[in-house]
PDB file of N, CA and C in Angstrom:
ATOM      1  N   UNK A   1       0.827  -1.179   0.000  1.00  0.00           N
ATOM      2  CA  UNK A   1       0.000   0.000   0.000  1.00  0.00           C
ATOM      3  C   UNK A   1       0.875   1.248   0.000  1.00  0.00           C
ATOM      4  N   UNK A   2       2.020   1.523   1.292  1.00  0.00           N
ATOM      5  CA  UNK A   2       2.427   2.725   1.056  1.00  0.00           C
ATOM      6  C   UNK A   2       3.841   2.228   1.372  1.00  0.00           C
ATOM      7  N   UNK A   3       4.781   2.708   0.772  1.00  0.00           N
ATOM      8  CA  UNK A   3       6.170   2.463   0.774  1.00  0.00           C
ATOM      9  C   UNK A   3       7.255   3.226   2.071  1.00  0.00           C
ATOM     10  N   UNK A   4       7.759   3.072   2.953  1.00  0.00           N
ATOM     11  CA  UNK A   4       8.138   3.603   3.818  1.00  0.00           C
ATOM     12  C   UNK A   4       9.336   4.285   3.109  1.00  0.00           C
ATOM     13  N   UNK A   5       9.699   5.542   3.345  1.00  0.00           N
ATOM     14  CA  UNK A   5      10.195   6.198   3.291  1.00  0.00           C
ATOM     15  C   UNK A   5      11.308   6.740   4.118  1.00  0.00           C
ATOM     16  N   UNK A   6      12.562   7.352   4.565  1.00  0.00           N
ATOM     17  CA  UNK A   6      12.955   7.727   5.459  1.00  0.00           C
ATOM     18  C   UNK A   6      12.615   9.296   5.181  1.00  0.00           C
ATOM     19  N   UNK A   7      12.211  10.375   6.216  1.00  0.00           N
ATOM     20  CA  UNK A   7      12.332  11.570   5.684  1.00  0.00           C
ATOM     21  C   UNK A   7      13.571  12.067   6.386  1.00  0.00           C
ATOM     22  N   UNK A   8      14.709  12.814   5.366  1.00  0.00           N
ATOM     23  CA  UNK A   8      16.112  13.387   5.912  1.00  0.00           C
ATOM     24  C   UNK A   8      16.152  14.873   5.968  1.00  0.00           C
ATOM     25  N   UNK A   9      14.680  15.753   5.289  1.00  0.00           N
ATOM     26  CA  UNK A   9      15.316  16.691   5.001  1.00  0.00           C
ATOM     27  C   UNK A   9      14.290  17.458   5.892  1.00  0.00           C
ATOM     28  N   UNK A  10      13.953  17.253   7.253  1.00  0.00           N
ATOM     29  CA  UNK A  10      13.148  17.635   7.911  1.00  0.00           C
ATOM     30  C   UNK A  10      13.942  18.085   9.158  1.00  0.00           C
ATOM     31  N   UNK A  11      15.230  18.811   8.721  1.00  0.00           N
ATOM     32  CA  UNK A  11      16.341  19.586   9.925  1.00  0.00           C
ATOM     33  C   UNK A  11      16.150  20.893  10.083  1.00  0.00           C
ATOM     34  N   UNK A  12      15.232  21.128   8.878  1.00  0.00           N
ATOM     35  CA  UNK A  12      15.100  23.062   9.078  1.00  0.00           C
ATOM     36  C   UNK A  12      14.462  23.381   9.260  1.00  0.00           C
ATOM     37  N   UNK A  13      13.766  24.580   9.347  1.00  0.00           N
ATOM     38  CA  UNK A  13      12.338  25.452   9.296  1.00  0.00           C
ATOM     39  C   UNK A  13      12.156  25.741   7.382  1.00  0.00           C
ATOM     40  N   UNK A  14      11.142  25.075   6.960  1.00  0.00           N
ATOM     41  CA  UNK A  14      11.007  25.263   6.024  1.00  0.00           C
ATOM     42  C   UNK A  14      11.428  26.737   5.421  1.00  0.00           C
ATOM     43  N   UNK A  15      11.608  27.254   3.622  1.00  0.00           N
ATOM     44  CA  UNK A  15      11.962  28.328   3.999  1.00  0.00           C
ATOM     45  C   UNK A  15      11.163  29.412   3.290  1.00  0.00           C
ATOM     46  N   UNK A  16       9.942  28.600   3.437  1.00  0.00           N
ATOM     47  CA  UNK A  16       8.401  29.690   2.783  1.00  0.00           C
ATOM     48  C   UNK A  16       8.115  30.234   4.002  1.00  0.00           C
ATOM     49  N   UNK A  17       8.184  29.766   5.015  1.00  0.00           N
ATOM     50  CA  UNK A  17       7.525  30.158   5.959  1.00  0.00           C
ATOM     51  C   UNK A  17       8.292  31.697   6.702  1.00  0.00           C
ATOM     52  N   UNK A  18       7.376  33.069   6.692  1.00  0.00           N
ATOM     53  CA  UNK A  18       7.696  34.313   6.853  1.00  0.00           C
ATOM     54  C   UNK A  18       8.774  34.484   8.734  1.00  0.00           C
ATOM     55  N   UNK A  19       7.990  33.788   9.328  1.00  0.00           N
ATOM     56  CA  UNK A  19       8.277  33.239  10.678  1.00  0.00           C
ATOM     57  C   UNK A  19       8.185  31.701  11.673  1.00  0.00           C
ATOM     58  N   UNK A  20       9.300  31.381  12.333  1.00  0.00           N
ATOM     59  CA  UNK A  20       7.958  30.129  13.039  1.00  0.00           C
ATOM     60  C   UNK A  20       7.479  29.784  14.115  1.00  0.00           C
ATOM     61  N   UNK A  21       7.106  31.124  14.305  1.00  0.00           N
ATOM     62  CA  UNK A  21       5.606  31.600  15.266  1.00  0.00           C
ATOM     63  C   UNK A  21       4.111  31.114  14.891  1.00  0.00           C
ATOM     64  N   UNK A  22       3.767  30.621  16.071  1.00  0.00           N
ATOM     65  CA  UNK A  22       2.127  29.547  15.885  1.00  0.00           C
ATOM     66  C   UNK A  22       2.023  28.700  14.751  1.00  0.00           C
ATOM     67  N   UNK A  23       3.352  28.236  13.943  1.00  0.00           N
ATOM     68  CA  UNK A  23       3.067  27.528  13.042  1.00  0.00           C
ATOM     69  C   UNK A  23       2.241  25.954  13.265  1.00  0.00           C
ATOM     70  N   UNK A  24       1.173  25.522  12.866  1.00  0.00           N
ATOM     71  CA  UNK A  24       1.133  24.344  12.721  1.00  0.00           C
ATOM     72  C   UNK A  24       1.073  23.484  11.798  1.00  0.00           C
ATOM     73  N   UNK A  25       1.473  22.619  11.863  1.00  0.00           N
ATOM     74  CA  UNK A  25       1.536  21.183  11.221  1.00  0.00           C
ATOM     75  C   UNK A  25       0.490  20.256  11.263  1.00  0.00           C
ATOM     76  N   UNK A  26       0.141  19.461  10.225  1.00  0.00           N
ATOM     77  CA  UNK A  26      -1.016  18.814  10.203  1.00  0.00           C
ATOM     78  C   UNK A  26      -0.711  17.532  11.212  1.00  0.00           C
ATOM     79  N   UNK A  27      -1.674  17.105  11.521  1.00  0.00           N
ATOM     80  CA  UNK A  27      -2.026  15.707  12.579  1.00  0.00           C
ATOM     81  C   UNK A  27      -1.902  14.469  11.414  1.00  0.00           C
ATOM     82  N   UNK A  28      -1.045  13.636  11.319  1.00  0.00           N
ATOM     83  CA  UNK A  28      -1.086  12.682  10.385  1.00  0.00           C
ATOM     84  C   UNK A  28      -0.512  13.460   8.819  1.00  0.00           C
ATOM     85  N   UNK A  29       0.146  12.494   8.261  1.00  0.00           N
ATOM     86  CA  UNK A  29       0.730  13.653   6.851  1.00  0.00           C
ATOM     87  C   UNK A  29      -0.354  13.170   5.848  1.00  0.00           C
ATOM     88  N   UNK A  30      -0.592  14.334   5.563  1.00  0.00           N
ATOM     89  CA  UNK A  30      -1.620  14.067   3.940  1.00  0.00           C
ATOM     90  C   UNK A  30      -1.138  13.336   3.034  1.00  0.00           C
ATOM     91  N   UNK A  31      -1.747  12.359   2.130  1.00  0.00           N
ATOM     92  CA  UNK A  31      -1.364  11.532   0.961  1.00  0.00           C
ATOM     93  C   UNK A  31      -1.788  11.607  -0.206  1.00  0.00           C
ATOM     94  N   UNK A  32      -0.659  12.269  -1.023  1.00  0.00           N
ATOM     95  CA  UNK A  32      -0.464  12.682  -2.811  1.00  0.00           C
ATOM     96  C   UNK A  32      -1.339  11.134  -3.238  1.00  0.00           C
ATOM     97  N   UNK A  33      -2.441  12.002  -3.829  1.00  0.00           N
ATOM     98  CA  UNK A  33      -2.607  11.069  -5.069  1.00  0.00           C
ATOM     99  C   UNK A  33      -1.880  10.657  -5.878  1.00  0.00           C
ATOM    100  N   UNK A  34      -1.169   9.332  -6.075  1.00  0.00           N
ATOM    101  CA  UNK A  34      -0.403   8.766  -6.865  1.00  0.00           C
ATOM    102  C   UNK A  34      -0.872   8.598  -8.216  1.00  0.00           C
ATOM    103  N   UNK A  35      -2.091   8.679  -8.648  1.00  0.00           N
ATOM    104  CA  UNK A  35      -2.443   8.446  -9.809  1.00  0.00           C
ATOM    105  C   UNK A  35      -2.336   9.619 -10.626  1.00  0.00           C
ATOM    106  N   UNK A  36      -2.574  10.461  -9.460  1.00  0.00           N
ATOM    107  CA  UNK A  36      -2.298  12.077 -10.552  1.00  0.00           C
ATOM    108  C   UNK A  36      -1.070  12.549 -11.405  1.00  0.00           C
ATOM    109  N   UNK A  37       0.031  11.669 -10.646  1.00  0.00           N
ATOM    110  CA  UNK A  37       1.560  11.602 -11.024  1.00  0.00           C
ATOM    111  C   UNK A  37       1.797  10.654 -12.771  1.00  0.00           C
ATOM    112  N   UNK A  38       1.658  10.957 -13.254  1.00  0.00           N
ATOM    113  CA  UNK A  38       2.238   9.785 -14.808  1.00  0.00           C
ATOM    114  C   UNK A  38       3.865   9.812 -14.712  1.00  0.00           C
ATOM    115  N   UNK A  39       4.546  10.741 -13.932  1.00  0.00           N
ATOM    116  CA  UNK A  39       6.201  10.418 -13.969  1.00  0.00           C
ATOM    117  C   UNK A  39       6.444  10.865 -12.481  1.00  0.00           C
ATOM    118  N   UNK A  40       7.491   9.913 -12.337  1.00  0.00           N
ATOM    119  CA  UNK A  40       8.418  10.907 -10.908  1.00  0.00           C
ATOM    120  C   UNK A  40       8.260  12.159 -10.923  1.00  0.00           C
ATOM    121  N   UNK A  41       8.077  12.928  -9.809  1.00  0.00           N
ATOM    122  CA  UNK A  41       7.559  14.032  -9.828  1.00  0.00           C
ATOM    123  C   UNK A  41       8.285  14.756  -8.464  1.00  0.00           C
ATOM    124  N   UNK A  42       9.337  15.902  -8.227  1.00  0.00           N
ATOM    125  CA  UNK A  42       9.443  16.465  -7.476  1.00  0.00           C
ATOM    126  C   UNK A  42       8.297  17.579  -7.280  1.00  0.00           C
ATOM    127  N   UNK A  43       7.841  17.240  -5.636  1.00  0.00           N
ATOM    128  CA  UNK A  43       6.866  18.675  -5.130  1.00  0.00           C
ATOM    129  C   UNK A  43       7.497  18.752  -4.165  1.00  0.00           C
ATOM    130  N   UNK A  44       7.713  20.400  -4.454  1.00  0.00           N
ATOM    131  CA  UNK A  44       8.511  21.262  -3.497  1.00  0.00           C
ATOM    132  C   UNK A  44       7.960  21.824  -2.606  1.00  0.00           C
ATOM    133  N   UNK A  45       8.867  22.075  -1.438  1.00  0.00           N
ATOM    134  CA  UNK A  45       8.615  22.414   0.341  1.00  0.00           C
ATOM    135  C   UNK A  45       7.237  24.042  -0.491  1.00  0.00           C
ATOM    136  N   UNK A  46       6.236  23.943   0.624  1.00  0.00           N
ATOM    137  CA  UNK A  46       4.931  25.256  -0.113  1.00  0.00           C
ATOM    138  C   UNK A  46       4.528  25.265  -1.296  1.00  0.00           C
ATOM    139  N   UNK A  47       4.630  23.885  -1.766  1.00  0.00           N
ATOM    140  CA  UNK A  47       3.377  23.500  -2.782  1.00  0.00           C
ATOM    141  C   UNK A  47       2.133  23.525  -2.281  1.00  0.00           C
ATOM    142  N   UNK A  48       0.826  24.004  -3.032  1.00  0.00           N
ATOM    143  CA  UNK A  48      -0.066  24.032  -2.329  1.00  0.00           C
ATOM    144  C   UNK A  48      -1.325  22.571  -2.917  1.00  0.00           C
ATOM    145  N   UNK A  49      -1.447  22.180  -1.563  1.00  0.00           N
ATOM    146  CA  UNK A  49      -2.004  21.048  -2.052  1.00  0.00           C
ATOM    147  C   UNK A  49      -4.150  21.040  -0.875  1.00  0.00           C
ATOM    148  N   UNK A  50      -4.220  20.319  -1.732  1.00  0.00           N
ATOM    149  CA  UNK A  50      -5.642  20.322  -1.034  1.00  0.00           C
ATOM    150  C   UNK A  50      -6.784  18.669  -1.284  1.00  0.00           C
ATOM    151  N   UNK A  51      -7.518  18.158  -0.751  1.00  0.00           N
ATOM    152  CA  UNK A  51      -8.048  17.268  -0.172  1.00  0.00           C
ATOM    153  C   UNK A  51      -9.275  17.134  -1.030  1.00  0.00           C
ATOM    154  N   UNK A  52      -9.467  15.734  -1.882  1.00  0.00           N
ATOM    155  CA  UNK A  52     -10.399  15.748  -2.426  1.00  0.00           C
ATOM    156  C   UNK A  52     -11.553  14.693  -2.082  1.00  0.00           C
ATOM    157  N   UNK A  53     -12.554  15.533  -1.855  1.00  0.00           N
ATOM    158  CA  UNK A  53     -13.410  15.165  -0.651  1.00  0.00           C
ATOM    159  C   UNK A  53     -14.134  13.485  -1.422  1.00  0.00           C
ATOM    160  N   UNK A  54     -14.148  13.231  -2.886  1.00  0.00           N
ATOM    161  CA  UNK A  54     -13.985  11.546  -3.149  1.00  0.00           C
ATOM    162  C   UNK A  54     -13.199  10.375  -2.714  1.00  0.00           C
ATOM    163  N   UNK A  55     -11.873  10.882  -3.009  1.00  0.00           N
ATOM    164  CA  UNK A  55     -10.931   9.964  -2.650  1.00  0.00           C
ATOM    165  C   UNK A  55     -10.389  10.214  -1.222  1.00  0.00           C
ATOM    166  N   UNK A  56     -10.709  11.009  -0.652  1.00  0.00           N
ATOM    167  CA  UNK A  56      -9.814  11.553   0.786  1.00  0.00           C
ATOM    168  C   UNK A  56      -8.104  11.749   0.645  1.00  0.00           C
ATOM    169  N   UNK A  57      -7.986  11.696  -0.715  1.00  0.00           N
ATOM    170  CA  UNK A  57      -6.259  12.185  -0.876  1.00  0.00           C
ATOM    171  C   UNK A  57      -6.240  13.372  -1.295  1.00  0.00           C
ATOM    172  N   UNK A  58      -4.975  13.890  -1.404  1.00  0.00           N
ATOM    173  CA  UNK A  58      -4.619  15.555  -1.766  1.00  0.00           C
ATOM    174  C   UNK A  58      -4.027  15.162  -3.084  1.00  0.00           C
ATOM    175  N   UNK A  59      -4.616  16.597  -4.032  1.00  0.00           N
ATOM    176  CA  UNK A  59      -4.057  16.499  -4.758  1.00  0.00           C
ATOM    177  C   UNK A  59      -3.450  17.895  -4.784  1.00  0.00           C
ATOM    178  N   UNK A  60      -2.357  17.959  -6.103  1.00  0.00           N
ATOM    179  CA  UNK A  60      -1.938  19.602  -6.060  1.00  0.00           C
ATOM    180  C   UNK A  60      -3.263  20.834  -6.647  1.00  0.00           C
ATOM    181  N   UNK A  61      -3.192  22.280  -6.464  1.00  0.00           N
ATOM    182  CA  UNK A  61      -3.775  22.909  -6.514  1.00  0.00           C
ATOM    183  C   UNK A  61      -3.606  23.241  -7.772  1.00  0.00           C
ATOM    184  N   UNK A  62      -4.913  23.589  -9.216  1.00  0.00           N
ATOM    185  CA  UNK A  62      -4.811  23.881 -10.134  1.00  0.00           C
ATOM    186  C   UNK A  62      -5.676  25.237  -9.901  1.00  0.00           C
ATOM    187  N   UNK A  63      -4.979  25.865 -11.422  1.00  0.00           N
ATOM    188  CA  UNK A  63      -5.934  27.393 -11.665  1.00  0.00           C
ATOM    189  C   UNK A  63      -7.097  27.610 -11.648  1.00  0.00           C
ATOM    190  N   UNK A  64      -7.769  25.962 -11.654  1.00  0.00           N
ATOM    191  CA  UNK A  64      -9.273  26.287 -12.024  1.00  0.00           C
ATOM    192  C   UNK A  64      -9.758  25.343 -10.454  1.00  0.00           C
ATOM    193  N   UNK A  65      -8.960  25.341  -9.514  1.00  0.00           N
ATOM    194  CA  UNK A  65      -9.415  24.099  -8.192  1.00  0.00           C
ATOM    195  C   UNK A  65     -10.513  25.163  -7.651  1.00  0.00           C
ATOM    196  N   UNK A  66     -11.388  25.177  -7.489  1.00  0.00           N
ATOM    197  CA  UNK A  66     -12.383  26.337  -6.454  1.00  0.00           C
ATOM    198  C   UNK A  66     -11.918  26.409  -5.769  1.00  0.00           C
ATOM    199  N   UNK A  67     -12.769  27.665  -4.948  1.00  0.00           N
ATOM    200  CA  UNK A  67     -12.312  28.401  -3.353  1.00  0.00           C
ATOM    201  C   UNK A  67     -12.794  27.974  -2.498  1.00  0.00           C
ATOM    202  N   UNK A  68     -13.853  26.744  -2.404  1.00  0.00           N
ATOM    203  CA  UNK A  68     -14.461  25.677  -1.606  1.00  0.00           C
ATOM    204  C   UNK A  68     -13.916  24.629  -1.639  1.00  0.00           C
ATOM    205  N   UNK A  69     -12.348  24.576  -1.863  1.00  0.00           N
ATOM    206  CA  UNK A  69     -11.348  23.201  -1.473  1.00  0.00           C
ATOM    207  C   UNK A  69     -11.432  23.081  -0.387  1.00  0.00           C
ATOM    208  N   UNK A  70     -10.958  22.031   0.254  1.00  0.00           N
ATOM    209  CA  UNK A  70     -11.246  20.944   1.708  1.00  0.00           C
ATOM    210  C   UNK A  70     -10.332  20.797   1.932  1.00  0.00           C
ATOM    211  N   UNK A  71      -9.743  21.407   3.395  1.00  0.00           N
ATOM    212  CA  UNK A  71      -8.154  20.450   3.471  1.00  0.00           C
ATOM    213  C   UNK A  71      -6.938  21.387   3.323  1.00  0.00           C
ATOM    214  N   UNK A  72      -7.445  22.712   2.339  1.00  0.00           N
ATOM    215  CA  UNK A  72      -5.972  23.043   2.026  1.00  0.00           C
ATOM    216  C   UNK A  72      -4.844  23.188   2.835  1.00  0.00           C
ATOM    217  N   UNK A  73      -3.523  22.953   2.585  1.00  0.00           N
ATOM    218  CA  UNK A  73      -2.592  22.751   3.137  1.00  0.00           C
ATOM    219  C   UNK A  73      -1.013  23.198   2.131  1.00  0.00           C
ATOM    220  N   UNK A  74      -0.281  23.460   2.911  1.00  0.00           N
ATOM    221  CA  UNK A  74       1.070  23.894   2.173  1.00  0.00           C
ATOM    222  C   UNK A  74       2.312  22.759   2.500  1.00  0.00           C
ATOM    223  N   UNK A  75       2.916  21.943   1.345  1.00  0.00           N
ATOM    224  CA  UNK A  75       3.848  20.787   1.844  1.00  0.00           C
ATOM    225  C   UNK A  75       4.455  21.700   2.579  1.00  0.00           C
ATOM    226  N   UNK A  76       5.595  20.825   3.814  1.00  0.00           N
ATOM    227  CA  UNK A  76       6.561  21.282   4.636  1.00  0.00           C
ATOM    228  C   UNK A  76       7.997  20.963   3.895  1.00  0.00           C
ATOM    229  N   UNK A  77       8.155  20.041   3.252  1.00  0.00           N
ATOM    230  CA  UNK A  77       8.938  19.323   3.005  1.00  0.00           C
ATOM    231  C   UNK A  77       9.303  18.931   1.422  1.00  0.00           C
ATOM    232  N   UNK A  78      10.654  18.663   0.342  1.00  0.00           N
ATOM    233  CA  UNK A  78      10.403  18.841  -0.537  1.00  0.00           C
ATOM    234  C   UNK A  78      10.429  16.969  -0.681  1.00  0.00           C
ATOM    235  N   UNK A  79       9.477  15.978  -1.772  1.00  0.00           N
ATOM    236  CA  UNK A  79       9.265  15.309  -1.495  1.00  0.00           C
ATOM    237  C   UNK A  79       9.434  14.785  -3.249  1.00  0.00           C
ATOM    238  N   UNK A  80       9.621  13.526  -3.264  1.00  0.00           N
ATOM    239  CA  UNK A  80      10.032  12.687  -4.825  1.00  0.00           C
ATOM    240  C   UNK A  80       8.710  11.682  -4.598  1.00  0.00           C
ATOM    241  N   UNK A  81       7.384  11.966  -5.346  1.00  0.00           N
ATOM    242  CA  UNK A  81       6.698  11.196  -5.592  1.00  0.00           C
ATOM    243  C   UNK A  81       6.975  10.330  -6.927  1.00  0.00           C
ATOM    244  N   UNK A  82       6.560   8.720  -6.363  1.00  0.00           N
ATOM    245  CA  UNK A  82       6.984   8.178  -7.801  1.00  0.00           C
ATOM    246  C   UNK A  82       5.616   7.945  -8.662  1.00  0.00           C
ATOM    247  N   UNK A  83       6.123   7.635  -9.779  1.00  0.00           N
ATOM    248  CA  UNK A  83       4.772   7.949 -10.535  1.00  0.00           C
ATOM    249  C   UNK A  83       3.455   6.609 -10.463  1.00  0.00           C
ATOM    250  N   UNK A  84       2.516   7.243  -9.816  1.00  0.00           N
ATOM    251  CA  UNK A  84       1.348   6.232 -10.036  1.00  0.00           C
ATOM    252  C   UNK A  84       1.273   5.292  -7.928  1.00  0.00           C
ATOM    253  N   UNK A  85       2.125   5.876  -7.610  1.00  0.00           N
ATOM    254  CA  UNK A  85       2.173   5.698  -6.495  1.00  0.00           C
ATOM    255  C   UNK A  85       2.141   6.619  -5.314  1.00  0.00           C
ATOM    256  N   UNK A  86       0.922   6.392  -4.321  1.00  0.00           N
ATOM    257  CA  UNK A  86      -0.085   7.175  -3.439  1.00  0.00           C
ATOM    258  C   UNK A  86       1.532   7.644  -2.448  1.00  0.00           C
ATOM    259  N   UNK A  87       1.754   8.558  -2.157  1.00  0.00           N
ATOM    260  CA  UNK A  87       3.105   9.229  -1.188  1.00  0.00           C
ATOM    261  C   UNK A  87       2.560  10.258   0.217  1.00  0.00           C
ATOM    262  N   UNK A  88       3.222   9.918   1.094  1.00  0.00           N
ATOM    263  CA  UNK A  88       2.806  10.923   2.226  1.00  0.00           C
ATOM    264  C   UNK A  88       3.677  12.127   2.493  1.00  0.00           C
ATOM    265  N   UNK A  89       3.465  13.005   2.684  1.00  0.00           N
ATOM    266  CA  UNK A  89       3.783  14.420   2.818  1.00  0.00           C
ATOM    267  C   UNK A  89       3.145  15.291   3.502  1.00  0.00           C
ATOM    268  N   UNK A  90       4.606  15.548   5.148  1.00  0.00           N
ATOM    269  CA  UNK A  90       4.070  16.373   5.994  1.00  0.00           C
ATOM    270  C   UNK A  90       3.949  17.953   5.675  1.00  0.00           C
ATOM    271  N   UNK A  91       2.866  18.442   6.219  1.00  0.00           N
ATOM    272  CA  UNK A  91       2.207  20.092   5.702  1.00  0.00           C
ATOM    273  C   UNK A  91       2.047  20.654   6.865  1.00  0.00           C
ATOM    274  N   UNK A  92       1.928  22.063   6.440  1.00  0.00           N
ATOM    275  CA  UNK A  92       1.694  23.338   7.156  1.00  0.00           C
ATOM    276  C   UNK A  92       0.018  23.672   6.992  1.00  0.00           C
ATOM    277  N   UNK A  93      -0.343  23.840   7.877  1.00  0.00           N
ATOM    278  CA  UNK A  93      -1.905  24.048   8.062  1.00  0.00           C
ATOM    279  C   UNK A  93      -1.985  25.155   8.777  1.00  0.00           C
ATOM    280  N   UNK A  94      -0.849  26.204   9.031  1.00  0.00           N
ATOM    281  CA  UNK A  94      -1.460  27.294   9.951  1.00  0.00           C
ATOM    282  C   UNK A  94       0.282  27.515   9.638  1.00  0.00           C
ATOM    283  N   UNK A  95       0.074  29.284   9.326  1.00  0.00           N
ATOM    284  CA  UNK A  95       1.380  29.697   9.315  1.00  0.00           C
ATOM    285  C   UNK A  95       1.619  31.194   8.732  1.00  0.00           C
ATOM    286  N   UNK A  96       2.614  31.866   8.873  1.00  0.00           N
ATOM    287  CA  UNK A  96       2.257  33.413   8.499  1.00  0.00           C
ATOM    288  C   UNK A  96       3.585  32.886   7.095  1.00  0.00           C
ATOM    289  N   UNK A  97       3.511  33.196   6.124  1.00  0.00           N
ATOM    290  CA  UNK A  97       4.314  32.497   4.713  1.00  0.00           C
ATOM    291  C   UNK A  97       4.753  34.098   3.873  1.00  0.00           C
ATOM    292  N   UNK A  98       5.989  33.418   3.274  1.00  0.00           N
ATOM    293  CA  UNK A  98       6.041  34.365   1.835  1.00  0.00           C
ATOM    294  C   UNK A  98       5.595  33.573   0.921  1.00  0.00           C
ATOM    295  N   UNK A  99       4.586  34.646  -0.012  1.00  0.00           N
ATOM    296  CA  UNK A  99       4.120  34.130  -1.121  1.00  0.00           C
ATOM    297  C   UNK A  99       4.955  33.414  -1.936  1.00  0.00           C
ATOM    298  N   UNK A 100       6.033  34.619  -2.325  1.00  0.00           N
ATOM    299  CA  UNK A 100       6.918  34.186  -3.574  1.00  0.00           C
ATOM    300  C   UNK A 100       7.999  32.831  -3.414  1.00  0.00           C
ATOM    301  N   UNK A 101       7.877  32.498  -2.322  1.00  0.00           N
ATOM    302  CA  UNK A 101       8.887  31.019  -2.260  1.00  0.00           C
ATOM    303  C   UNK A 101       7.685  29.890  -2.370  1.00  0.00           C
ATOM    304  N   UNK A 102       6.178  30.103  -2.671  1.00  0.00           N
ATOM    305  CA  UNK A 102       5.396  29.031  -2.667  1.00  0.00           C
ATOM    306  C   UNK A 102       5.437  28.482  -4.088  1.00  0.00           C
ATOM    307  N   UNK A 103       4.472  27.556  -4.486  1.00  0.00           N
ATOM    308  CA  UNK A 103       4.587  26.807  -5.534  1.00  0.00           C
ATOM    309  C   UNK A 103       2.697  26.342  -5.654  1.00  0.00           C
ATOM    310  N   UNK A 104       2.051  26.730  -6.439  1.00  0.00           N
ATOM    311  CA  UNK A 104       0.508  26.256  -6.674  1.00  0.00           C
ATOM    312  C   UNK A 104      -0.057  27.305  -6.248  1.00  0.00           C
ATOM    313  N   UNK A 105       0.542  28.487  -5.230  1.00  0.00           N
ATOM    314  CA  UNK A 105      -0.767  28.955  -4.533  1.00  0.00           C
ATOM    315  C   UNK A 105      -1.233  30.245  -5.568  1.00  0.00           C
ATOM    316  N   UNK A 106      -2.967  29.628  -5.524  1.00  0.00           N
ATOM    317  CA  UNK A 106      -3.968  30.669  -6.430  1.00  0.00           C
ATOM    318  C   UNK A 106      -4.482  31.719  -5.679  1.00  0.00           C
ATOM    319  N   UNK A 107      -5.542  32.478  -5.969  1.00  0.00           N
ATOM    320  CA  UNK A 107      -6.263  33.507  -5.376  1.00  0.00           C
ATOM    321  C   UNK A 107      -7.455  32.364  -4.564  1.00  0.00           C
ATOM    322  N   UNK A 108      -7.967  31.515  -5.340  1.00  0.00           N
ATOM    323  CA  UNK A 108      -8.616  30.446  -4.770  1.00  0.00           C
ATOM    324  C   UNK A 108      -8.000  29.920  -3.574  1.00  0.00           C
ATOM    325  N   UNK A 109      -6.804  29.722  -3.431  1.00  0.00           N
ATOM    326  CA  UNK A 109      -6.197  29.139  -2.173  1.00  0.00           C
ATOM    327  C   UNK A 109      -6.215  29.762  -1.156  1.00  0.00           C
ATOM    328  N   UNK A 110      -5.251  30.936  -1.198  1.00  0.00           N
ATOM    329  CA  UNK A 110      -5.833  32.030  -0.413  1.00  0.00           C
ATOM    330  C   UNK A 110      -7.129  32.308   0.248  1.00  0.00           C
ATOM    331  N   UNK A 111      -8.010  32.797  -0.862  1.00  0.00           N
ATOM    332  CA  UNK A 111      -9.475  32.020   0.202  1.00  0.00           C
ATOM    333  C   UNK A 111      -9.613  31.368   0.507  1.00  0.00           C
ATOM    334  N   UNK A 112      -9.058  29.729   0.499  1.00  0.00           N
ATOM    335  CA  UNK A 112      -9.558  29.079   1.117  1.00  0.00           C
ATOM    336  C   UNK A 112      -9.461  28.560   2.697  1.00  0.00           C
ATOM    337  N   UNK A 113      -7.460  29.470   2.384  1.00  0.00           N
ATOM    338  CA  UNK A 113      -6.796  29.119   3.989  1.00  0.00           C
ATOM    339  C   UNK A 113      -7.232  30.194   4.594  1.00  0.00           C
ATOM    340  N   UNK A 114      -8.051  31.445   4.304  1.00  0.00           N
ATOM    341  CA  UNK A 114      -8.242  32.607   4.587  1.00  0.00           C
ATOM    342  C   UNK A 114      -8.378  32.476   6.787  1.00  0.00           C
ATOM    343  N   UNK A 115      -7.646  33.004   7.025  1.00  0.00           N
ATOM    344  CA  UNK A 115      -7.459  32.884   8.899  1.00  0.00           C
ATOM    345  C   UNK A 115      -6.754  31.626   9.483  1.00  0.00           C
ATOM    346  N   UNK A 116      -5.953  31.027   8.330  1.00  0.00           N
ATOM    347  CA  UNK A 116      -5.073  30.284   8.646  1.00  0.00           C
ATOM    348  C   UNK A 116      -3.537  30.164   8.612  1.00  0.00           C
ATOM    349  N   UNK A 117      -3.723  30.117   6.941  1.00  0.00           N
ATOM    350  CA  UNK A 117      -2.087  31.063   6.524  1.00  0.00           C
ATOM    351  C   UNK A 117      -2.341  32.438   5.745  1.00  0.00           C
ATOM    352  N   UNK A 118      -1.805  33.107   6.287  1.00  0.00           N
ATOM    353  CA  UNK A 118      -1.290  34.504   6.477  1.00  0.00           C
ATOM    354  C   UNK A 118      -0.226  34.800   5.208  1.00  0.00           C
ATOM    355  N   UNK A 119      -1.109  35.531   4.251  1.00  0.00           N
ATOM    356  CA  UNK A 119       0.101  35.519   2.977  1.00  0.00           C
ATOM    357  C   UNK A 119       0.671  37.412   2.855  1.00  0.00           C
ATOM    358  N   UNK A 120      -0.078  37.915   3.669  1.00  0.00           N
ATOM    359  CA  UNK A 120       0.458  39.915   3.621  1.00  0.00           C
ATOM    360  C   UNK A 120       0.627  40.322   4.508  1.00  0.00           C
ATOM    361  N   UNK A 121       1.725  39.836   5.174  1.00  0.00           N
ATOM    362  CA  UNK A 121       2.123  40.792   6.527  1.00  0.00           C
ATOM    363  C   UNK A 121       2.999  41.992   6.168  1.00  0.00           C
TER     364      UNK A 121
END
């Protein structure tokens, strides 16, 4: 089912994150839809990913994902999904961030974490 992994690169404070004051981290790491992947796929630390309320996995955030996504969340960590295979990846669920080091995040996202992560200080 899911391939164990070691994670090594979980020594820093990510480096989207503006501060790491009240940051939190999700309870259990969210799991990349593997099917969404057709090749190895690096997703990088503040990719923005979000929860699709069929499958209960995350997938990444597209231009057209609505502002009524479920779940959204920002990876912590930069992570090598392989292709066609379901991967876990720990996230930021609460955090004050710079935009410009993220990766996915829309105007949709933004609303959706709206009083969670903090993108204009």
């Amino acid at each position: 089912m899911f391939k164990p992994t070691k994670v090594t690169s979980f020594k820093s404070t990510p480096e989207f994150l503006r501060d790491g004051k009240n940051v939190e981290y999700t309870v259990g790491n969210p799991i990349l839809d593997g099917s969404k992947f057709s090749a190895e796929t690096v997703v990088k630390q503040g990719t923005a990913i979000f929860r699709n309320t069929s499958t209960n996995k995350f997938e990444l955030v597209a231009s057209d994902t609505p502002a009524t996504m479920v779940g959204a969340v920002l990876t912590a960590n930069d992570v090598k999904v392989p292709a066609g295979v379901d991967y876990m990846v720990p996230a930021v669920r609460k955090a004050s961030v710079i935009k410009e080091r993220t990766t996915g995040v829309t105007d949709n996202f933004i609303t959706a974490t709206k009083g969670r992560i903090v993108f204009d200080v």
